[in-house]
Protein backbone atom coordinates (compact mmCIF):
# COMPACT_ATOMS: atom_id res chain seq x y z
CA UNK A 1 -13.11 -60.98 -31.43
CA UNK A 2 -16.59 -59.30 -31.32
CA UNK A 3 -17.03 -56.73 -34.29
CA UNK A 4 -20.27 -54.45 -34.86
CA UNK A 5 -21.42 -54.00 -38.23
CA UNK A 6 -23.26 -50.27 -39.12
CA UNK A 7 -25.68 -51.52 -42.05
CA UNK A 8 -26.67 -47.38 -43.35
CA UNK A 9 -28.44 -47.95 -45.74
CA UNK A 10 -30.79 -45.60 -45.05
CA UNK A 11 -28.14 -43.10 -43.46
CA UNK A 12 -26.97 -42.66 -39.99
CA UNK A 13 -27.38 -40.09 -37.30
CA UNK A 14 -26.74 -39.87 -33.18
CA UNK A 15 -29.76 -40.74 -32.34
CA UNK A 16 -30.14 -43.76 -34.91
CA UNK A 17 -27.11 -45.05 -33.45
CA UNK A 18 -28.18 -44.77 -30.11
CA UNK A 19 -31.59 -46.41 -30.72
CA UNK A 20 -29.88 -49.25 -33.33
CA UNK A 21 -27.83 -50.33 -30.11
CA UNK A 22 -30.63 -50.25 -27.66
CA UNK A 23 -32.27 -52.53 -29.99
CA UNK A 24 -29.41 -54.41 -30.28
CA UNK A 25 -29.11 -55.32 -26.66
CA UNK A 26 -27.79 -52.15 -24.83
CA UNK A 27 -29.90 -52.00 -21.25
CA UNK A 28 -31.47 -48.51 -21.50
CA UNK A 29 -31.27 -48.28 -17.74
CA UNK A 30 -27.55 -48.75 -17.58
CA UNK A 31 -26.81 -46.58 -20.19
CA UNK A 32 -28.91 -43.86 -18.60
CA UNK A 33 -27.03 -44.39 -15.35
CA UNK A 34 -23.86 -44.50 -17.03
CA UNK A 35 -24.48 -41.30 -19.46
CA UNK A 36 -25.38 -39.45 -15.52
CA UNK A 37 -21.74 -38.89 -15.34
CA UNK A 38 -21.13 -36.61 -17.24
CA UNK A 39 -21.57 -33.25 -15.81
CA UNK A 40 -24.58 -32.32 -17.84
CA UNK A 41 -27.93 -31.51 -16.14
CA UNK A 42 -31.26 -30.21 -17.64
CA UNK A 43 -32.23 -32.88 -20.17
CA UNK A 44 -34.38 -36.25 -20.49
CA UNK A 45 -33.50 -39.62 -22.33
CA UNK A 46 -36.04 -41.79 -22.81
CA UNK A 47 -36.15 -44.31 -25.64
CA UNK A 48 -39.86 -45.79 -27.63
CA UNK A 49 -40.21 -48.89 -29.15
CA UNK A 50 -41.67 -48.43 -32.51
CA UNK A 51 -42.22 -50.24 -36.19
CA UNK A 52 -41.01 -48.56 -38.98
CA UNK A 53 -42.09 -50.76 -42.51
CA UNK A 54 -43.18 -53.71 -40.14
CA UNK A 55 -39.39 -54.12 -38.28
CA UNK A 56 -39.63 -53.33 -34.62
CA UNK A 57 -37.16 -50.54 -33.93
CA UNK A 58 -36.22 -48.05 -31.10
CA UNK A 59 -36.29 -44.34 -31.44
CA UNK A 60 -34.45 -42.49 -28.99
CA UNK A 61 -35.76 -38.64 -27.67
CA UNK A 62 -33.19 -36.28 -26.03
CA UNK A 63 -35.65 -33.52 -24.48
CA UNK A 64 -34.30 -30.47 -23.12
CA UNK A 65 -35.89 -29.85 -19.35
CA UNK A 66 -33.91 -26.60 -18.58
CA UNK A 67 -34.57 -23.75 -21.04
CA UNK A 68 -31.48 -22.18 -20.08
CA UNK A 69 -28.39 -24.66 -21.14
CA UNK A 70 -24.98 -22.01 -21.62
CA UNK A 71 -23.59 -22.07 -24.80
CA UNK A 72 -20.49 -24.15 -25.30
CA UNK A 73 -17.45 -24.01 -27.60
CA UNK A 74 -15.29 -26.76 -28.15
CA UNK A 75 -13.27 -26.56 -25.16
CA UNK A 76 -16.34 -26.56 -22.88
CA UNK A 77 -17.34 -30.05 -24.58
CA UNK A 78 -13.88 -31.80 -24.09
CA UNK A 79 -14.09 -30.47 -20.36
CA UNK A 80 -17.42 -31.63 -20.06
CA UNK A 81 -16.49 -35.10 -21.44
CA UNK A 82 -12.97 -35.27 -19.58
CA UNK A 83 -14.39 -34.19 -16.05
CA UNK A 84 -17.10 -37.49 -16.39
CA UNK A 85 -16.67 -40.81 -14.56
CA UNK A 86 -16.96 -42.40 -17.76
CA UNK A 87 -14.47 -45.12 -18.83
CA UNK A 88 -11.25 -43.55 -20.43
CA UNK A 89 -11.37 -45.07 -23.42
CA UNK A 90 -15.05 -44.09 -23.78
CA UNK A 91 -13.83 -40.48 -23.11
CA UNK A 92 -10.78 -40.46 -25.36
CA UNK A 93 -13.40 -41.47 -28.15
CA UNK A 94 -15.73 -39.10 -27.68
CA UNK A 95 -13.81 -36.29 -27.41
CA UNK A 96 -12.05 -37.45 -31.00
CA UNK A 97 -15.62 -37.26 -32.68
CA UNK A 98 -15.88 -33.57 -31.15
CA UNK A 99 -12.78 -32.74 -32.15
CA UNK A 100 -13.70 -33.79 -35.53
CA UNK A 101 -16.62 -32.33 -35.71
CA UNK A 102 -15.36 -28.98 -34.63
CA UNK A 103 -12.31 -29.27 -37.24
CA UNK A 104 -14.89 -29.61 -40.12
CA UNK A 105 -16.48 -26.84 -38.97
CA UNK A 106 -14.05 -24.49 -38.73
CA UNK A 107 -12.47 -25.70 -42.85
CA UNK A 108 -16.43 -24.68 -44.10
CA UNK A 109 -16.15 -21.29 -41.84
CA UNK A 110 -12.71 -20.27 -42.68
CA UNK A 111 -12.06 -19.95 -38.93
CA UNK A 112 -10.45 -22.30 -36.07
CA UNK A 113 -12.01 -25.37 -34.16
CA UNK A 114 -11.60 -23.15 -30.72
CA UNK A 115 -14.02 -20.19 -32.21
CA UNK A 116 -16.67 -22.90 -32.57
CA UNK A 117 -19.74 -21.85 -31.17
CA UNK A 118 -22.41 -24.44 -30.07
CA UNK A 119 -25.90 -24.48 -30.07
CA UNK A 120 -26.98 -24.34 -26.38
CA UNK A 121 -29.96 -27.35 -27.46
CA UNK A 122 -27.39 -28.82 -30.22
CA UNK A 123 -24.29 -29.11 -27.78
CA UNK A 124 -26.80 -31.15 -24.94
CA UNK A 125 -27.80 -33.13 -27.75
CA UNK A 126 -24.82 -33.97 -29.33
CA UNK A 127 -22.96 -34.52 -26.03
CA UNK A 128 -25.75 -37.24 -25.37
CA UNK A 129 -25.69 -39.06 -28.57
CA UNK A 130 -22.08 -38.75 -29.32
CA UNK A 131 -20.85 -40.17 -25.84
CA UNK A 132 -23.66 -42.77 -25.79
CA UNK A 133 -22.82 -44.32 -28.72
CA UNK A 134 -19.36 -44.77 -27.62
CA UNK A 135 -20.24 -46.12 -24.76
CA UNK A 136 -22.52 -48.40 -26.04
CA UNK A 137 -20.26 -49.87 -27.93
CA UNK A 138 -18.30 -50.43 -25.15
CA UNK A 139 -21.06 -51.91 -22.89
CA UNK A 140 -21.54 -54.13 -25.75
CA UNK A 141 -17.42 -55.65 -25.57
CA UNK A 142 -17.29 -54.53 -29.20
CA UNK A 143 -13.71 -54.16 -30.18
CA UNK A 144 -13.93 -53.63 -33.82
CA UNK A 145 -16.07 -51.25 -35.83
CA UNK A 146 -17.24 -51.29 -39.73
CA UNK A 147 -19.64 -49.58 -41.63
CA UNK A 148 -21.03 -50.18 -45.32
CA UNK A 149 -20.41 -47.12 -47.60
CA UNK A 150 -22.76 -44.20 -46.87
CA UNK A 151 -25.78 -43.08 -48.95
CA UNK A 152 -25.83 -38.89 -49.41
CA UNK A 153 -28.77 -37.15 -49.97
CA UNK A 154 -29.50 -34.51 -52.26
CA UNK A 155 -31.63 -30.83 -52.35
CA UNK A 156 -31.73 -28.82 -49.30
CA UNK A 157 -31.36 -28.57 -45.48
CA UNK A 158 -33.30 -25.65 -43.73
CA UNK A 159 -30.82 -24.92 -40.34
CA UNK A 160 -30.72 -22.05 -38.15
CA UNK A 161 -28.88 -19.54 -40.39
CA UNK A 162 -31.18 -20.39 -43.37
CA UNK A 163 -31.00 -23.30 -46.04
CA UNK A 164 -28.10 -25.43 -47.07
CA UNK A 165 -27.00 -27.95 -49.41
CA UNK A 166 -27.52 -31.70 -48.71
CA UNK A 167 -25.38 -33.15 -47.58
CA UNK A 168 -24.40 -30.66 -45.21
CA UNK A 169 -20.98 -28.97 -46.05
CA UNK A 170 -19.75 -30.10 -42.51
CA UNK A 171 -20.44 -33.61 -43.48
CA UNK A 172 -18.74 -34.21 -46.71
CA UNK A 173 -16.08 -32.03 -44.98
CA UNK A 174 -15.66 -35.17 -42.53
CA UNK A 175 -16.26 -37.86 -44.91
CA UNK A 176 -13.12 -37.04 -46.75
CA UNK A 177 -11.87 -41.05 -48.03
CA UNK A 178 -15.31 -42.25 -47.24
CA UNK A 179 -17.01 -44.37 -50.04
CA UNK A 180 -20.05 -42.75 -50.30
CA UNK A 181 -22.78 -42.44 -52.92
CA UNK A 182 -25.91 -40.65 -53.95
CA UNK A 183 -29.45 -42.09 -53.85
CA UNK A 184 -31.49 -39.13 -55.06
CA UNK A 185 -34.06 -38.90 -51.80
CA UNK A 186 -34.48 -35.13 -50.75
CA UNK A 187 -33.12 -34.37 -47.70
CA UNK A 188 -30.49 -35.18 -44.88
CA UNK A 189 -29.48 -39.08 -44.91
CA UNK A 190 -26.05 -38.58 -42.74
CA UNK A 191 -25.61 -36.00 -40.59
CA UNK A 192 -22.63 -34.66 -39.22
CA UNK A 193 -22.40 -36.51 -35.63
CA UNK A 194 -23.13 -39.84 -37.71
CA UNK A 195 -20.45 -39.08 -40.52
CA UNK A 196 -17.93 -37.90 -36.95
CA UNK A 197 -18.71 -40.98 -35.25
CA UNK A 198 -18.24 -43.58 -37.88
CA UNK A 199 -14.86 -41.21 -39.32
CA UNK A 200 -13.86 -41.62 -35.84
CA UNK A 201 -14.87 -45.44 -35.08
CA UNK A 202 -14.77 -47.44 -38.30
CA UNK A 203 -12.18 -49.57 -39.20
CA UNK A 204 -13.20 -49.69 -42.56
CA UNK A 205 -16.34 -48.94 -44.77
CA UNK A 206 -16.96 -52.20 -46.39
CA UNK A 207 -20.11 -54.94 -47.62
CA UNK A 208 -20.71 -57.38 -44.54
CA UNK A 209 -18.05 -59.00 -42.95
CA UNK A 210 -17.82 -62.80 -42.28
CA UNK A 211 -18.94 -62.97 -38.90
CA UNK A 212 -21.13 -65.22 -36.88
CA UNK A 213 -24.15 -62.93 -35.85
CA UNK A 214 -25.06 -62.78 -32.19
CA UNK A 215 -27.47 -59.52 -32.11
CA UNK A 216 -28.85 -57.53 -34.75
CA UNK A 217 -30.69 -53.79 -33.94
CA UNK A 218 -32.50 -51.23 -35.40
CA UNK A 219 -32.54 -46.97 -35.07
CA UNK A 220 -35.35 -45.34 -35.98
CA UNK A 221 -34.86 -41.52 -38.05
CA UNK A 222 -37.35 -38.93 -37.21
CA UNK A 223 -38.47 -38.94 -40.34
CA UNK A 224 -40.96 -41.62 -41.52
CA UNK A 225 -40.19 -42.33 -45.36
CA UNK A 226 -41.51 -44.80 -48.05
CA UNK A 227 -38.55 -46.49 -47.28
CA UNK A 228 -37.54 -47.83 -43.58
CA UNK A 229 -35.62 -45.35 -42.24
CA UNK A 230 -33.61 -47.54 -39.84
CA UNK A 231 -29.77 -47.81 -39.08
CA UNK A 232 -29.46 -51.59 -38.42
CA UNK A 233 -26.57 -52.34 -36.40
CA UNK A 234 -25.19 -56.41 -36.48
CA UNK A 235 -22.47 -57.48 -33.53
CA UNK A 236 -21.17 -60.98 -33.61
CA UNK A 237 -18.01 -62.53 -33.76
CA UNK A 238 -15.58 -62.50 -36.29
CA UNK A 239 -15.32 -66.02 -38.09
CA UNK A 240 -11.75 -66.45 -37.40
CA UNK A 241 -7.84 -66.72 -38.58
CA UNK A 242 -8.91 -68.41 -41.90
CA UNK A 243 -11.15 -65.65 -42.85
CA UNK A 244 -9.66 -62.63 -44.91
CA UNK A 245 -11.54 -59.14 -44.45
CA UNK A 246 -9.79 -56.59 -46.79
CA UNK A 247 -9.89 -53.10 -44.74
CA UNK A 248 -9.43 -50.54 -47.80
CA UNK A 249 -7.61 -47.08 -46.23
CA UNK A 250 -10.48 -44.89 -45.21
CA UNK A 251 -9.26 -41.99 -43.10
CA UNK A 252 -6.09 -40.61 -44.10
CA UNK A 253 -6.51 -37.72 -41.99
CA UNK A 254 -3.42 -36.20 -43.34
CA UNK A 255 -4.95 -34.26 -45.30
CA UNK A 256 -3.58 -30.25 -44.57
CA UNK A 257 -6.10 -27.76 -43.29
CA UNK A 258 -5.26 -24.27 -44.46
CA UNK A 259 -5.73 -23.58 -41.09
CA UNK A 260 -3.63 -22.91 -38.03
CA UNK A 261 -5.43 -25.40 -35.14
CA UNK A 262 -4.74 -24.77 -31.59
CA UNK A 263 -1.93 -26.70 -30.15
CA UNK A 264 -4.57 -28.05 -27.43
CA UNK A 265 -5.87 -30.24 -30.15
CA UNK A 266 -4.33 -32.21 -32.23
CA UNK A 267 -6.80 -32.89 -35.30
CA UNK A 268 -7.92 -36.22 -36.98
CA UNK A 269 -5.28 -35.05 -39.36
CA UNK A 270 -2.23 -35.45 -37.64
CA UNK A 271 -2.44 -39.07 -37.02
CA UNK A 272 -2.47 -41.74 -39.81
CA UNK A 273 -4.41 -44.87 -39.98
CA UNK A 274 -2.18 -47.69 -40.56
CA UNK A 275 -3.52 -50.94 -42.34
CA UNK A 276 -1.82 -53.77 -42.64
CA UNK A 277 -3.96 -56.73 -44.74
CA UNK A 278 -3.99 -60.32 -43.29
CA UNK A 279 -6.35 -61.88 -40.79
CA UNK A 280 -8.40 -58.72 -39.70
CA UNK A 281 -9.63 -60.79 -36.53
CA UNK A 282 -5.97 -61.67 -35.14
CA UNK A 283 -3.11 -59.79 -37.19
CA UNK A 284 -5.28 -56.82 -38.31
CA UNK A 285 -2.99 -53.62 -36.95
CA UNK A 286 -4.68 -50.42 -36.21
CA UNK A 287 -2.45 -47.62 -35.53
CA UNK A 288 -5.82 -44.88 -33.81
CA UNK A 289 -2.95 -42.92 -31.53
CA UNK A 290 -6.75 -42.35 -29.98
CA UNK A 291 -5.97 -40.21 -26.94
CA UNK A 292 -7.37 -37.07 -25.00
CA UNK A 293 -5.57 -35.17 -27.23
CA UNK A 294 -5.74 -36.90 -30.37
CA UNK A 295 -8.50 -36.50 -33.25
CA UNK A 296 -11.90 -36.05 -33.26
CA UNK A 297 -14.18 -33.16 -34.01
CA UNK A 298 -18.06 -31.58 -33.28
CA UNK A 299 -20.83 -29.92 -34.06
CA UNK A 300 -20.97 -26.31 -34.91
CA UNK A 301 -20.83 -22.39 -36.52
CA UNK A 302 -17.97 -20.29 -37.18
CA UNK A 303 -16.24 -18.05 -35.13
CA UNK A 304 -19.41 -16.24 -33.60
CA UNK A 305 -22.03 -18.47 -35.77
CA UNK A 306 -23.76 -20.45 -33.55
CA UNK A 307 -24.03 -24.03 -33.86
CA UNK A 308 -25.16 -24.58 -37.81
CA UNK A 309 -26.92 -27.54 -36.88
CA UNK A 310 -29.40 -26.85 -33.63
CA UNK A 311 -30.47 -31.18 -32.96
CA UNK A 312 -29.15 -34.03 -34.96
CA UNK A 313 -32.68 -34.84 -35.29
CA UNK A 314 -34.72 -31.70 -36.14
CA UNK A 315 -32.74 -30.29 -39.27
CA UNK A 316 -35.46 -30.06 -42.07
CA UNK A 317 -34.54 -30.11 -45.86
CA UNK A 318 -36.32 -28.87 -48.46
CA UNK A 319 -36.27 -29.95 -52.22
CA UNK A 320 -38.56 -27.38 -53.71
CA UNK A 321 -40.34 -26.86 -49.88
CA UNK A 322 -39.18 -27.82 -46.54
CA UNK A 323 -39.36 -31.73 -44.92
CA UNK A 324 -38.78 -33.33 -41.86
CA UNK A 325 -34.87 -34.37 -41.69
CA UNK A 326 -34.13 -37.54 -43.12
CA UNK A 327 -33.16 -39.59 -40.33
């Protein structure tokens, strides 16, 4: 069984995931061809080979080419992603990590996922990365996810509507059951997509599993740091029936929202990761219920606040004055 690995240890993002799997193997030029069916126009993908502390890595660059993208709520995005000749499974998981997103959302602005508003720039963005990395996943045959726990940040985020906590509310709203833990860097480490995507794909946030390493991969963060800023990504296959991973409960997304959601969407709550222990590679049961209607979440404001978060890549934080996000 081939298993991918999320090594974030210096955070994750979108666009660190996207670049960690180019550099993992992913042809660019398929992907491209492959992200072209979704019914999104007016932006350019083009990826840079780079070094970040002496490790080659690839940073990836959604531009915008159309200055006028409409906004989008949540029910825009789902059609978007439904309506695309992508693979079903790809869709089912990408619309999970909107709905997520957009669930999150709506619990920090005391309103419902279908009020969320998104960016016009954010939505394109997130639409790219989000669907991308799903789908690069797939194009890799990877049929297990994991991800070590997940370093937070700590000070400020400046955003559209003014200056935040880090982490984002949003994010720890997501990362609910996620073993996280602080590292005292100022700024954004995870942002929301990255905290959706892994809530929504993991298995289970754990050290290295045994596994017999076939391709390893590197995202760059916007941000240059003393540190690499890199999400390395490891796929190989699992070492087999004699090998015991334990998969600790991560997402019990039964959690109640003190909101009423819209019966369109059923939210990451309402279905319940089951676990049972034993040989993860061959009796490992994982109970997703991952469906077009089933769990996920995006990227957004309240009810008529626009997308919090305008790019996964251009927040800047500020601990004492304003940086560059931490990706």
């Amino acid at each position: 069984m081939r298993i991918a690995y999320f090594d974030c240890f210096s955070g994750i993002s979108g666009d660190m995931c996207l670049g960690a799997l180019i550099s993992a193997g992913v042809d660019f030029a398929l992907l491209k061809e492959e992200l072209a069916k979704l019914p999104v126009t007016g932006y350019d993908l083009r990826c840079e080979k780079e070094k970040r502390n002496g490790i080659a890595c690839v940073n990836i660059f959604v531009g915008l080419l159309e200055a006028d993208q409409p906004a989008r709520r949540l029910a825009d995005i789902l059609q978007i992603i439904a309506g695309s000749g992508l693979p079903a499974e790809v869709k089912d998981k990408s619309k999970d990590v909107f709905i997520r997103l957009a669930a999150a959302e709506a619990a920090i602005h005391d309103t419902t996922p279908d009020h969320i508003h998104f960016h016009e720039v954010g939505a394109v963005d997130a639409i790219v990365d989000v669907a991308g990395t799903v789908l690069g996943l797939h194009l890799l045959g990877v049929e297990r996810v994991y991800a070590s726990p997940l370093p937070m940040g700590k000070g400020f985020i400046k955003c559209q509507h003014g200056v935040i906590p880090s982490p984002a509310p949003a994010t720890l709203e997501i990362l609910h059951n996620v073993p996280v833990y602080g590292t005292g860097i100022a700024g954004e480490l995870v942002t929301p997509t990255g905290a959706a995507l892994l809530s929504v794909l993991a298995d289970a946030f754990i050290d290295l599993p045994p596994m017999t390493m076939e391709k390893v991969g590197y995202g760059a963060g916007k941000r240059v740091m003393e540190h690499p800023n890199l999400l390395r990504l490891i796929v190989g296959e699992c070492c087999g029936a004699e090998t015991q991973i334990p998969i600790p409960r991560h997402g019990d997304h039964n959690r109640e929202h003190h909101h009423a959601h819209p019966r369109d969407y059923k939210m990451a709550h309402t279905h319940t990761h089951e676990h049972k222990h034993g040989h993860v590679c061959h009796s490992h049961q994982h109970e997703r219920g991952h469906g077009p209607d089933h769990c996920g979440g995006l990227y957004a404001g309240g009810e008529e606040h626009e997308h919090q978060h305008t790019r996964d890549h251009d927040h800047e934080s500020s601990h004492g004055h304003p940086h560059e996000k931490s990706e």
